[in-house]
Protein backbone atom coordinates (compact mmCIF):
# COMPACT_ATOMS: atom_id res chain seq x y z
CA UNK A 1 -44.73 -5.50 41.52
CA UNK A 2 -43.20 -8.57 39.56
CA UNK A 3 -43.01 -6.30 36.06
CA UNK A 4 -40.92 -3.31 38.36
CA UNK A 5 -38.48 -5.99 39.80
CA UNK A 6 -37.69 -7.41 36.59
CA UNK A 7 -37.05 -3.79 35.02
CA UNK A 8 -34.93 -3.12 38.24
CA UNK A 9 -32.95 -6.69 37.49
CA UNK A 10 -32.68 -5.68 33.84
CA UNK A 11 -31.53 -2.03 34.70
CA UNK A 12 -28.95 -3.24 36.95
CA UNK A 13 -27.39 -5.53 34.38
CA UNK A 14 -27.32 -2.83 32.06
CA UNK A 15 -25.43 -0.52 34.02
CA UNK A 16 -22.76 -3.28 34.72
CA UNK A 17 -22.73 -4.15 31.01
CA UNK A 18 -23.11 -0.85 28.91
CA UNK A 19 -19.64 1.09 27.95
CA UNK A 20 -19.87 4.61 29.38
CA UNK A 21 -20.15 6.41 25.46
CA UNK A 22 -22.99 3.82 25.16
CA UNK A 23 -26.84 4.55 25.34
CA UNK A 24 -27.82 0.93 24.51
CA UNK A 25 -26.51 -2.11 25.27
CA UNK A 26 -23.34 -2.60 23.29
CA UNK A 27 -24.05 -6.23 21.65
CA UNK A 28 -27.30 -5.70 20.33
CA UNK A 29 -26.42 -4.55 17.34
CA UNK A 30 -24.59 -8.09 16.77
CA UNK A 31 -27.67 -9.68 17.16
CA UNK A 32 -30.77 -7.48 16.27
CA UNK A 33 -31.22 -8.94 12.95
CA UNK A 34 -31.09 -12.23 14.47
CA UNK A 35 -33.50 -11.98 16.78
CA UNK A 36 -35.99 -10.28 14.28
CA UNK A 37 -35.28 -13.18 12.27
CA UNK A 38 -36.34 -15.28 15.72
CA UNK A 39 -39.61 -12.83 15.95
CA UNK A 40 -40.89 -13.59 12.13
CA UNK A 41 -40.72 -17.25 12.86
CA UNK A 42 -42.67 -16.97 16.31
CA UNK A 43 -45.32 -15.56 14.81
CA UNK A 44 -46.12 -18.59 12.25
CA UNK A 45 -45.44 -20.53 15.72
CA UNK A 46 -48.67 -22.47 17.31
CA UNK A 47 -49.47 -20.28 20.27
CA UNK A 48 -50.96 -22.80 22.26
CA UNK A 49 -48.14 -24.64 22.85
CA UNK A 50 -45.51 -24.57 24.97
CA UNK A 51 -42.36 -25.76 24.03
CA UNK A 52 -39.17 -27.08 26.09
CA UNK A 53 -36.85 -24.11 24.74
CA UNK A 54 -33.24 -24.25 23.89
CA UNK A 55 -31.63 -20.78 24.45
CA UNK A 56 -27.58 -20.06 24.09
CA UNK A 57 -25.14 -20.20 21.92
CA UNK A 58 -23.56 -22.15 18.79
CA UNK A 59 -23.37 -25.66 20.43
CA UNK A 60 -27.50 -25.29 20.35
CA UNK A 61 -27.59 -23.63 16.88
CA UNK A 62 -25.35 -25.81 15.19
CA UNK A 63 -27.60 -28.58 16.52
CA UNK A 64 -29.74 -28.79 13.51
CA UNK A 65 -31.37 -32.17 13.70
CA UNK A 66 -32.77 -31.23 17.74
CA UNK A 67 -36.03 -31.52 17.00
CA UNK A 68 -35.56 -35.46 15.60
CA UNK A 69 -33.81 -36.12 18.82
CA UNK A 70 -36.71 -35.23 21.00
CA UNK A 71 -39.49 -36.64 18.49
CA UNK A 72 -41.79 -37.07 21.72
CA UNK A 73 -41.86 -33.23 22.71
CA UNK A 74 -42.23 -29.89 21.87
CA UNK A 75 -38.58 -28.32 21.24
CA UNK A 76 -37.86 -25.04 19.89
CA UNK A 77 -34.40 -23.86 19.38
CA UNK A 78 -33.16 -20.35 19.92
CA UNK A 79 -29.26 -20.49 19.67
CA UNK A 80 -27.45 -17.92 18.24
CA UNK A 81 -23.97 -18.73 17.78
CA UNK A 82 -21.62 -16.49 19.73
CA UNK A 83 -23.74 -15.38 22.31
CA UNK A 84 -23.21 -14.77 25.95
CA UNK A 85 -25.64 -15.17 29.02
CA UNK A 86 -25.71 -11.44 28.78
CA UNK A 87 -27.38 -11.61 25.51
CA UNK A 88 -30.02 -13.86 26.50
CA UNK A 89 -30.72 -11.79 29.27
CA UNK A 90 -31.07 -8.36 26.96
CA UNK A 91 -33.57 -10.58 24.76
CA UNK A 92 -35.37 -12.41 27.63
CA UNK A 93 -38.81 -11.21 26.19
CA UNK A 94 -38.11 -11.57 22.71
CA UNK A 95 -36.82 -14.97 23.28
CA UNK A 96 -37.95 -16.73 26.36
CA UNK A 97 -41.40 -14.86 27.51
CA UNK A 98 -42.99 -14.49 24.24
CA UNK A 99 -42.49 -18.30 23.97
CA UNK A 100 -44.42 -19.22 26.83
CA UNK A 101 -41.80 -22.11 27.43
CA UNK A 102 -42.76 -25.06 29.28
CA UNK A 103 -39.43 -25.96 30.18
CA UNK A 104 -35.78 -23.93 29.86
CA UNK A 105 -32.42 -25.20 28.59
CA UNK A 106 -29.17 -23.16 28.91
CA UNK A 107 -25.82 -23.31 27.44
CA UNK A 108 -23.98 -20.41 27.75
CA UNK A 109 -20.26 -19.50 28.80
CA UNK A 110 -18.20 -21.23 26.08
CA UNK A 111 -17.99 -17.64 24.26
CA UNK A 112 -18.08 -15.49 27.84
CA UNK A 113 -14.92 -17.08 29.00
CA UNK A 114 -13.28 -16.77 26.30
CA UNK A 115 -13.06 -13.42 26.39
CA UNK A 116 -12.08 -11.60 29.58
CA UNK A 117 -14.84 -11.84 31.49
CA UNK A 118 -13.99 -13.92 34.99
CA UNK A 119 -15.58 -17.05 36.26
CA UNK A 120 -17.42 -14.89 38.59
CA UNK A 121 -18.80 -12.58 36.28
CA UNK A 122 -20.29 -15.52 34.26
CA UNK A 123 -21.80 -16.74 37.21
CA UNK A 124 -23.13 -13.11 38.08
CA UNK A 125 -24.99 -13.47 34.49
CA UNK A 126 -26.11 -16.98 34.71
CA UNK A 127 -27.85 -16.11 38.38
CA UNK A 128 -29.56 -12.62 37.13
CA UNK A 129 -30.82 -14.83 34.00
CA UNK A 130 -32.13 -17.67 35.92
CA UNK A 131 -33.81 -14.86 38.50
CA UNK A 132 -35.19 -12.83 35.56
CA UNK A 133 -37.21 -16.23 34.84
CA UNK A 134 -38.37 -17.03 38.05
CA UNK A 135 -39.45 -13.81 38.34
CA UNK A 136 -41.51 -13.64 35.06
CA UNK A 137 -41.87 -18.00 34.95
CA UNK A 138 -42.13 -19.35 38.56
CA UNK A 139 -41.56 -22.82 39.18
CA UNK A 140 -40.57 -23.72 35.39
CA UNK A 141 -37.87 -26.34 35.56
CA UNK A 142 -34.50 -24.96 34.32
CA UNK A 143 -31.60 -27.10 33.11
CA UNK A 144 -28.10 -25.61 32.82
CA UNK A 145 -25.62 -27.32 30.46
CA UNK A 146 -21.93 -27.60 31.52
CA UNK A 147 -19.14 -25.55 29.13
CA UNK A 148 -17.68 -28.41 27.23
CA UNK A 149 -13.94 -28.45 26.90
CA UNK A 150 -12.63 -28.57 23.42
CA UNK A 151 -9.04 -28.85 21.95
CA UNK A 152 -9.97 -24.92 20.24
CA UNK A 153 -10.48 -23.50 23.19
CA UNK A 154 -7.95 -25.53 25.73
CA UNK A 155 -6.01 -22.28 26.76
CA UNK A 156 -9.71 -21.33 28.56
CA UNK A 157 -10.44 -24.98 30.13
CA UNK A 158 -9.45 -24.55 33.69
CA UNK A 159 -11.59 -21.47 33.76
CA UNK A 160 -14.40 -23.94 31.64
CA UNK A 161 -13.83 -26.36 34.56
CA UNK A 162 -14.27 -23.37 37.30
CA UNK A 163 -17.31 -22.27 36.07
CA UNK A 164 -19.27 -25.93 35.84
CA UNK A 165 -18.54 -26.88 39.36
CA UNK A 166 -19.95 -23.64 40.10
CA UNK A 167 -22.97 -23.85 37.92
CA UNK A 168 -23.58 -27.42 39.51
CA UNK A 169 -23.44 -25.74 42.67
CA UNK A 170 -25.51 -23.17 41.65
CA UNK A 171 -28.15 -25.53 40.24
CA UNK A 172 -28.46 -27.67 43.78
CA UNK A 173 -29.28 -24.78 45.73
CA UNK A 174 -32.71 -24.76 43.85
CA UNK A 175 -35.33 -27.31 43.27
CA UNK A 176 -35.99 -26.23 40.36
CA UNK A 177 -32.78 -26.13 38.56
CA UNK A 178 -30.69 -28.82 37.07
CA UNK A 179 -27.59 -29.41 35.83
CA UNK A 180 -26.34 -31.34 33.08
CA UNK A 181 -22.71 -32.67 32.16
CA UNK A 182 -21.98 -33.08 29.07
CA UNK A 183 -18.25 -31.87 29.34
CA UNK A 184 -17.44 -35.20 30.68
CA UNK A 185 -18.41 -36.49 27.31
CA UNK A 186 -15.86 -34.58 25.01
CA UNK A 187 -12.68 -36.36 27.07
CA UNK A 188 -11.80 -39.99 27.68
CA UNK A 189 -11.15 -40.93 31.38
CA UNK A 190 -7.36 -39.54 31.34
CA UNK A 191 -9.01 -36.23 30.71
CA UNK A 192 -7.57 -36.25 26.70
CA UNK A 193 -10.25 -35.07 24.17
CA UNK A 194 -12.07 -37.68 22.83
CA UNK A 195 -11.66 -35.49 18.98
CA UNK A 196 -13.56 -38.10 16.99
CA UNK A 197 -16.63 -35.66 18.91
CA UNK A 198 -15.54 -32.45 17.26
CA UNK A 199 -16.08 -31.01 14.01
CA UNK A 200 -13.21 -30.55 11.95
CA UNK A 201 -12.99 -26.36 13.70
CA UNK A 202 -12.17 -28.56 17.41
CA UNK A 203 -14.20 -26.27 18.62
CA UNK A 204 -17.85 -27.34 17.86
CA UNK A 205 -19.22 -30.75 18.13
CA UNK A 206 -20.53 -33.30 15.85
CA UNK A 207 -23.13 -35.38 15.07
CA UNK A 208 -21.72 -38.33 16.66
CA UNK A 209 -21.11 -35.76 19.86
CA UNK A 210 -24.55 -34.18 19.67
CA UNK A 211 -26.45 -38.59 20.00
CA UNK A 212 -24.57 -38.57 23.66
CA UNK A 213 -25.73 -35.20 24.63
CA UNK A 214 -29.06 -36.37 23.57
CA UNK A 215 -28.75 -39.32 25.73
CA UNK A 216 -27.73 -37.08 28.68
CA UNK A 217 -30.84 -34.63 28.14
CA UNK A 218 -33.66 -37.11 27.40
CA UNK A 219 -34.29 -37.68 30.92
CA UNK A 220 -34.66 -34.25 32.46
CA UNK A 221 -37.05 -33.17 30.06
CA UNK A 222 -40.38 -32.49 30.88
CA UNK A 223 -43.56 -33.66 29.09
CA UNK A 224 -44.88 -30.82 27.28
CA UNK A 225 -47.05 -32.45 24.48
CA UNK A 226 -50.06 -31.82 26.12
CA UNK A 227 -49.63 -28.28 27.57
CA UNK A 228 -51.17 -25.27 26.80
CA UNK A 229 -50.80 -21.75 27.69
């Protein structure tokens, strides 16, 4: 029953996300190589353990140096920069399920919004990804990263700002879900962008950046050095 449910979630977000001259859905041919690329290195992976797992866009791929910043757990990263939450839903089992995670972070919605998809429909993706997981992972502890503001991407920032009080909504309606701001740590308190964070683009973050996001992370994670599958 749980394996038909999550083909009926997945079929449903396919028929809301697939162009009508389409037969497959229409970003996976961005991101097939990449995720073949993901599937090689899984396989070299430890299967016994279960790491906390990093899934969304560039803000996690750029982050090079994540596993130093977590020396006391498990990580494995799986950003692919330029992603949406619809992505990470088309590649749950390639991604997230094959992985066994013991523990899920998201950031998503820096690259959705910027496009012309609404607040709502962002939201629409984040809940049918966060479902898909219960479904296939219940109980795992989730964390959901705020959309950081960034001088790039300003035109898009009251739809940025939108979206996180809705995915902090979101993530208090379940125990199992958590939210984490680190948007409030790319302006000052006048709301100005605190640029010595960004990389010379203004649009991703730096090292500098990356040490507070750390700082606002560390906490929620779970400890994973023991488990097991």
């Amino acid at each position: 029953m749980k394996i038909f449910y999550c083909l009926f979630i997945v079929i449903c977000f396919l028929i809301n996300h697939l162009p009508a001259q389409d037969s497959i859905y229409h970003r996976a041919i961005t991101w097939d190589k990449t995720i073949s690329e993901f599937r090689k290195e899984d396989a070299k992976r430890d299967s016994s353990k279960r790491p906390i797992l990093f899934i969304g866009s560039s803000s996690f791929t750029r982050w090079t140096n994540l596993n130093s910043c977590f020396p006391n757990h498990e990580i494995l990263n799986r950003g692919f920069g330029g992603s949406h939450a619809s992505d990470i839903i088309y590649y749950a089992e390639q991604i997230i399920f094959s992985n066994k995670p013991a523990q899920i972070l998201i950031y998503e919605g820096d690259n959705d919004l910027a496009g012309n998809m609404t607040v709502d429909e962002f939201l629409t993706d984040i809940k049918t990804l966060v479902r898909l997981i219960e479904i296939r992972l219940p109980g795992i502890p989730i964390a959901i990263l705020s959309i950081k503001y960034s001088p790039s991407r300003h035109r898009y920032r009251d739809k940025y700002e939108a979206a996180n009080v809705m995915l902090y909504e979101f993530a208090r309606s379940k125990t199992h879900l958590t939210f984490i701001d680190v948007a409030s740590l790319m302006i000052d308190a006048h709301g100005n962008y605190r640029k010595e964070l960004f990389a010379e683009d203004m649009l991703h973050v730096n090292e500098t950046a990356y040490q507070l996001w750390a700082e606002r992370i560390r906490p929620v994670l779970t400890n994973n050095n023991t488990q097991t599958k």
